[in-house]
Protein backbone atom coordinates (compact mmCIF):
# COMPACT_ATOMS: atom_id res chain seq x y z
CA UNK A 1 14.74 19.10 -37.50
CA UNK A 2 17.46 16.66 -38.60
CA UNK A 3 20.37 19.20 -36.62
CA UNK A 4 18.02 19.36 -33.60
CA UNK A 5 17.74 16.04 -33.14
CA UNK A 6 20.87 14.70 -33.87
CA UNK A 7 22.31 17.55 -31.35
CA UNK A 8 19.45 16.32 -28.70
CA UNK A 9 20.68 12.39 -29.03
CA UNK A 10 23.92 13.32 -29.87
CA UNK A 11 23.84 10.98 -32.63
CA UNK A 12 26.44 11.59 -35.20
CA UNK A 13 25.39 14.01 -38.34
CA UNK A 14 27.40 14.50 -41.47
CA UNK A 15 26.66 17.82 -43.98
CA UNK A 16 25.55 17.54 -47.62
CA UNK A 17 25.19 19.95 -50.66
CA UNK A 18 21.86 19.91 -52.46
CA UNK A 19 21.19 22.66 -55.27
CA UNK A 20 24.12 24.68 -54.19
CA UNK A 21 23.26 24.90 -50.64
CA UNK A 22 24.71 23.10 -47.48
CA UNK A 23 22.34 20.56 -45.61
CA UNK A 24 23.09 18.99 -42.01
CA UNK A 25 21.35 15.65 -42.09
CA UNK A 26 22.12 12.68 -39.38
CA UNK A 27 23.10 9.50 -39.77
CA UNK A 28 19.90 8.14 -38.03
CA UNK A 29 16.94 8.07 -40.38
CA UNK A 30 13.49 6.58 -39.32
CA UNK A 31 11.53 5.24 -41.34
CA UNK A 32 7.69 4.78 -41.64
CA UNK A 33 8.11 0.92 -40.46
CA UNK A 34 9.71 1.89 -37.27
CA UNK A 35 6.68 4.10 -36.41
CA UNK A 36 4.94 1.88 -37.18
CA UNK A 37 6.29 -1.09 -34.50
CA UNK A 38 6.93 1.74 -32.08
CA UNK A 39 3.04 2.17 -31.85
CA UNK A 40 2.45 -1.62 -32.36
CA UNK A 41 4.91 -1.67 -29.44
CA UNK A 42 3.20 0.72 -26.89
CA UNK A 43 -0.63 -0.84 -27.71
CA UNK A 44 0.58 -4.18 -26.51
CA UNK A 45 2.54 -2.67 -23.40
CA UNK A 46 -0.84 -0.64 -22.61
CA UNK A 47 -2.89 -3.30 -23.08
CA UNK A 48 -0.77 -5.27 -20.97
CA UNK A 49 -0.92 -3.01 -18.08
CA UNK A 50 -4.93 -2.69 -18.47
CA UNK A 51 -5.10 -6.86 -18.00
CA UNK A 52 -2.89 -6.67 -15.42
CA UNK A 53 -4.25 -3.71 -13.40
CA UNK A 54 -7.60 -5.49 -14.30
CA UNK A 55 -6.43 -8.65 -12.72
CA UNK A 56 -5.39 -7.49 -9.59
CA UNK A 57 -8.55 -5.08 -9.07
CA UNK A 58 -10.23 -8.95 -9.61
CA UNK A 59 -7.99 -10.16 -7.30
CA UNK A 60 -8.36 -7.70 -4.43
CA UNK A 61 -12.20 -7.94 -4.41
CA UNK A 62 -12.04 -11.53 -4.32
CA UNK A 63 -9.75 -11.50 -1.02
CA UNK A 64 -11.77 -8.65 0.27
CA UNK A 65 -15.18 -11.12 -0.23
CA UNK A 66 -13.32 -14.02 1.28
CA UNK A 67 -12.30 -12.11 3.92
CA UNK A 68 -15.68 -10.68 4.84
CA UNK A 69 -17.36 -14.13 4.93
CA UNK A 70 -14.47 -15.38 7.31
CA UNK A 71 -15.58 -12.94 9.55
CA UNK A 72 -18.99 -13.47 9.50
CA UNK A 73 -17.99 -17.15 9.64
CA UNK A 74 -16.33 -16.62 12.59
CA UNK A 75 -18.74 -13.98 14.49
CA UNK A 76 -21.64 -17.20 14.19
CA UNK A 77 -19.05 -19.49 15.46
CA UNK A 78 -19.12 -17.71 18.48
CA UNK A 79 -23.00 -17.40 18.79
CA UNK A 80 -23.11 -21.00 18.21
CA UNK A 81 -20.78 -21.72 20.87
CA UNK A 82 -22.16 -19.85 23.55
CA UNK A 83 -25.58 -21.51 22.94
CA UNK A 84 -23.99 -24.59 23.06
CA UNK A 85 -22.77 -23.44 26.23
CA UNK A 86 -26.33 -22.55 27.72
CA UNK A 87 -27.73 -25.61 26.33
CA UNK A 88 -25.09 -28.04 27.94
CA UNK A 89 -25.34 -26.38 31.04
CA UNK A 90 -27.01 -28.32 34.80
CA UNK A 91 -29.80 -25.48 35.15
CA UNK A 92 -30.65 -26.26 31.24
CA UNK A 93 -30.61 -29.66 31.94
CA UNK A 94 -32.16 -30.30 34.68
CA UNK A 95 -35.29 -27.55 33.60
CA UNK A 96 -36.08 -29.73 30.41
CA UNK A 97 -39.46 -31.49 30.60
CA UNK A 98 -38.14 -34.37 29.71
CA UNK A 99 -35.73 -34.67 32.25
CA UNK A 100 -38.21 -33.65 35.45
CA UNK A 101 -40.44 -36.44 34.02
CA UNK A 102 -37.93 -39.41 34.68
CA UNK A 103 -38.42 -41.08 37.55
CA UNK A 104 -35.00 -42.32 39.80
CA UNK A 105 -33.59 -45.87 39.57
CA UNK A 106 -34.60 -47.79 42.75
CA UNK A 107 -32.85 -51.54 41.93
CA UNK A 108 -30.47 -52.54 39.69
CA UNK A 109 -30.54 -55.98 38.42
CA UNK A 110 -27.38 -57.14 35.93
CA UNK A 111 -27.37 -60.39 33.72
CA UNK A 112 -24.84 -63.11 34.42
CA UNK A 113 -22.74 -63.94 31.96
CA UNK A 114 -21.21 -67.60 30.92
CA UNK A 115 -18.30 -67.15 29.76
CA UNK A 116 -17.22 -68.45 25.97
CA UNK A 117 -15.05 -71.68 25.31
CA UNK A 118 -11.92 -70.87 23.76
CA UNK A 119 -11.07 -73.63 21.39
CA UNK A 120 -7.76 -74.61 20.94
């Protein structure tokens, strides 16, 4: 495995005799602590990307809410408005009870003011 992956990284290999026979072995040796802080490595980058894929799932129903009740919002702005509209306008007015009742202003009398000193 040592040949194949030296040739597959190109990493530099060097040949050794063990019990009469020739061995290939590269330079680059891993050991069982790198393995170990490769996988330590790729939990924290996956669980990473689940908080922030989490976050921004969050985030997009929140805006999608928000934007829902703006539209509802606005959609009983408008029904308020036009009733305002109806109710401000002369046939409303002048239909109301409480307007047919009043009876019209015949004299007008106005008080006479004095007018203040001004002290000096």
């Amino acid at each position: 495995m040592g040949k194949h992956f030296a040739l597959t990284f190109q990493i530099p290999q060097y040949t050794t005799e063990r019990e009469g026979r020739q061995v290939v072995e590269s330079s680059f040796k891993l050991q069982a602590w790198h393995g170990v802080a490769l996988a330590i490595i790729l939990a924290t980058a996956g669980m990473y990307y689940l908080v922030s894929a989490n976050s921004t799932a969050t985030a997009g129903y929140t805006i999608n809410s928000a934007q829902s009740q703006i539209s509802d919002a606005l959609q009983q702005q408008k029904k308020l408005e036009t009733q305002l509209a109806e109710l401000q306008s002369i046939q409303t007015i002048q239909s109301n009870p409480a307007v047919t009742q009043m009876v019209p202003v015949t004299a007008v009398n106005y008080l006479q003011t004095v007018p203040l000193l001004t002290s000096r």
